[in-house]
Protein backbone atom coordinates (compact mmCIF):
# COMPACT_ATOMS: atom_id res chain seq x y z
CA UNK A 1 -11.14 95.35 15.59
CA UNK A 2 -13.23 92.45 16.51
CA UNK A 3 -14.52 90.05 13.66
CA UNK A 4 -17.37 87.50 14.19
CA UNK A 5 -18.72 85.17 11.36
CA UNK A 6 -22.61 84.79 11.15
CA UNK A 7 -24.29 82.12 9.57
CA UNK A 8 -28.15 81.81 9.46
CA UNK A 9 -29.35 78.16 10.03
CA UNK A 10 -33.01 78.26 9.37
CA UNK A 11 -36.33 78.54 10.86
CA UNK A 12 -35.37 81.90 12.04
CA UNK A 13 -31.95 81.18 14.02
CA UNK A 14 -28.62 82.36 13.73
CA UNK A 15 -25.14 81.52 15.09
CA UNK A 16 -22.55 83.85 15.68
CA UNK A 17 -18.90 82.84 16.13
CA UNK A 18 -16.40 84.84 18.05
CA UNK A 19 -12.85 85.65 16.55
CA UNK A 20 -11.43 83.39 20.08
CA UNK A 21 -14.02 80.92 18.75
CA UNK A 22 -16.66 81.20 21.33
CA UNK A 23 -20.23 80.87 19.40
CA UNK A 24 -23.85 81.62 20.03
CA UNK A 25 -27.12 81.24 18.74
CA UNK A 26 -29.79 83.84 18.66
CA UNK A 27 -33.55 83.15 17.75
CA UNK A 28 -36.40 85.18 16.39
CA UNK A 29 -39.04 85.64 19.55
CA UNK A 30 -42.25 84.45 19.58
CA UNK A 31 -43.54 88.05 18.90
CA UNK A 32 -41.88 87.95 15.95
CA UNK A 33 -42.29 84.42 14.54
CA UNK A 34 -39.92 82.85 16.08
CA UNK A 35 -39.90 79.85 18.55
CA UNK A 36 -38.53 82.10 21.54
CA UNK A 37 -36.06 79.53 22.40
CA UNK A 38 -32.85 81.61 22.94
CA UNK A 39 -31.99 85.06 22.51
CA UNK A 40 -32.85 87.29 20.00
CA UNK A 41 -30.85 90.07 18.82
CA UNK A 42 -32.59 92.69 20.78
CA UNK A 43 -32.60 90.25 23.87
CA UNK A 44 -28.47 90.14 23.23
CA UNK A 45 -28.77 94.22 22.72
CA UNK A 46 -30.37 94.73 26.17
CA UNK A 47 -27.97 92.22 27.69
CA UNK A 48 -24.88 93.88 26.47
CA UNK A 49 -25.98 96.91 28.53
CA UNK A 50 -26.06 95.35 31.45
CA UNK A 51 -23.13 93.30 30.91
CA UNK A 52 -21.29 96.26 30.04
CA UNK A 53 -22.11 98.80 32.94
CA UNK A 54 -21.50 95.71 35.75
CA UNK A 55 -18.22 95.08 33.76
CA UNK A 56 -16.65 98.35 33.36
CA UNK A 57 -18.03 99.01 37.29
CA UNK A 58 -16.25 95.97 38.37
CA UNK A 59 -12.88 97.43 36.42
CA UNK A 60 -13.46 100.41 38.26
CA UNK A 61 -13.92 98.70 42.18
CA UNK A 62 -10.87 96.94 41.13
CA UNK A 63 -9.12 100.28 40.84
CA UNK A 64 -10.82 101.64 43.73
CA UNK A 65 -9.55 97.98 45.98
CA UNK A 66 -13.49 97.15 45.93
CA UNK A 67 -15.07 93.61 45.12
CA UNK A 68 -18.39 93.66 43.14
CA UNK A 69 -19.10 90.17 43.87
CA UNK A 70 -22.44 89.18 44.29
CA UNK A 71 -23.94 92.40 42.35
CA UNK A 72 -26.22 91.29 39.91
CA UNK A 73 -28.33 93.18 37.49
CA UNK A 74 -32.07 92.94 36.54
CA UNK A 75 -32.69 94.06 33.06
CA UNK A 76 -36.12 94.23 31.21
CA UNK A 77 -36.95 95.19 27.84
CA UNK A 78 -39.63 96.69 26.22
CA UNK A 79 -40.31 96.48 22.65
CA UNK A 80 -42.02 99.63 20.64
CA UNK A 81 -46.34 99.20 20.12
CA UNK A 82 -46.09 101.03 16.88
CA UNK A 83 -43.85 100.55 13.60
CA UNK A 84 -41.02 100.46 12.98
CA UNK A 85 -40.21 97.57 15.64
CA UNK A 86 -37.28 98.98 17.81
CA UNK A 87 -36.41 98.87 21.33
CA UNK A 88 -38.78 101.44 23.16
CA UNK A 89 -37.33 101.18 27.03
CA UNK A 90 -34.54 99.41 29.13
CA UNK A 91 -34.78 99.29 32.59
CA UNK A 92 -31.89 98.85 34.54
CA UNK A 93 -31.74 97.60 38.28
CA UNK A 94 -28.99 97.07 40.10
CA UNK A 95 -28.69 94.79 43.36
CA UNK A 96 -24.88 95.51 45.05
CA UNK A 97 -24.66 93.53 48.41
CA UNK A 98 -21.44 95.41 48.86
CA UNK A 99 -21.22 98.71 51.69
CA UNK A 100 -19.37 100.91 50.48
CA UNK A 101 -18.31 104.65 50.98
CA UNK A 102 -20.50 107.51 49.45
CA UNK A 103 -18.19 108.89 47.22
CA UNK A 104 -16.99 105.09 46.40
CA UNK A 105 -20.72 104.18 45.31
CA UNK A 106 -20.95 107.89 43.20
CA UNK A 107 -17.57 106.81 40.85
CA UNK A 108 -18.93 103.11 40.57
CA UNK A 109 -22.63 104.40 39.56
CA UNK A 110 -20.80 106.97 37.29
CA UNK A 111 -18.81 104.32 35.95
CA UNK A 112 -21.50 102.38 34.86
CA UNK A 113 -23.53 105.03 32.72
CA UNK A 114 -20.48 105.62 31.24
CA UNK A 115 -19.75 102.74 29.39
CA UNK A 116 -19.64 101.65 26.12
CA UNK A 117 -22.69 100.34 25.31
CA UNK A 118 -24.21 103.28 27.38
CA UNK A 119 -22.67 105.78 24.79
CA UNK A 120 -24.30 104.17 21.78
CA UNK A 121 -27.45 103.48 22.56
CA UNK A 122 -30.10 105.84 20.01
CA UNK A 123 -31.40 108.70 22.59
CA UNK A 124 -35.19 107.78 21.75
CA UNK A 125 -34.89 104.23 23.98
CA UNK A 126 -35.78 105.74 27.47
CA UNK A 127 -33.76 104.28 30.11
CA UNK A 128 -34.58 103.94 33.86
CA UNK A 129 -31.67 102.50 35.83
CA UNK A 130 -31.57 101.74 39.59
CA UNK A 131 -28.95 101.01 41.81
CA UNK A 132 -29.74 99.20 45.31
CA UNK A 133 -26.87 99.02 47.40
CA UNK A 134 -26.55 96.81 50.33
CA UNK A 135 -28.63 94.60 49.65
């Protein structure tokens, strides 16, 4: 079990510091009266996402003798119009330079919407993801 210490530092910003020590700071957006100037939780929410599926694809090419270098990921979020403020919709692209095999690019894909993060987000955010390959 991980365990991360958060201390609130005012005017609407936060640091979080990892058990290894790393830190970071998150900041209430300017939607939300904050000052915008770093992530805010939600921003770190849709991030982890993205940072999950590349990672546990990247695990996966390594298994399959692939490299993933170079993919990158495009992530927006979309915040809900109506009460109670939540994440409404993620969308997902995916840019892969790398040509690989058919049934390669199906376990990778299927890798990725099976992580983590993936698993545990609530089933009312609506999620389009993309994946570009080639490219």
């Amino acid at each position: 079990m991980e365990h991360y210490q958060i201390s609130y530092l005012g005017d609407l910003r936060c640091e979080c510091v990892h058990s290894s020590g790393a830190r970071l700071q998150t900041d209430a957006p300017k939607d939300n009266e904050g000052k915008g100037e770093g992530f805010s939780p939600t921003d770190l929410f849709a991030a982890s996402l993205g940072t999950c599926m590349l990672t546990v694809m990247a695990i996966t090419a390594r298994h399959l003798g692939l490299d993933l270098h170079g993919t990158s990921v495009d992530l927006q979020k979309e915040m809900s119009s109506n009460p109670p403020r939540r994440i409404a919709r993620l969308i997902v692209r995916f840019r892969c330079p790398g040509h690989f095999a058919p049934s390669a690019i199906k376990k990778l894909e299927q890798a990725a919407v099976q992580c983590p993060v993936h698993y545990s987000l609530h089933p009312d955010i609506k999620l389009d993801i993309d994946f570009l390959w080639g490219v």
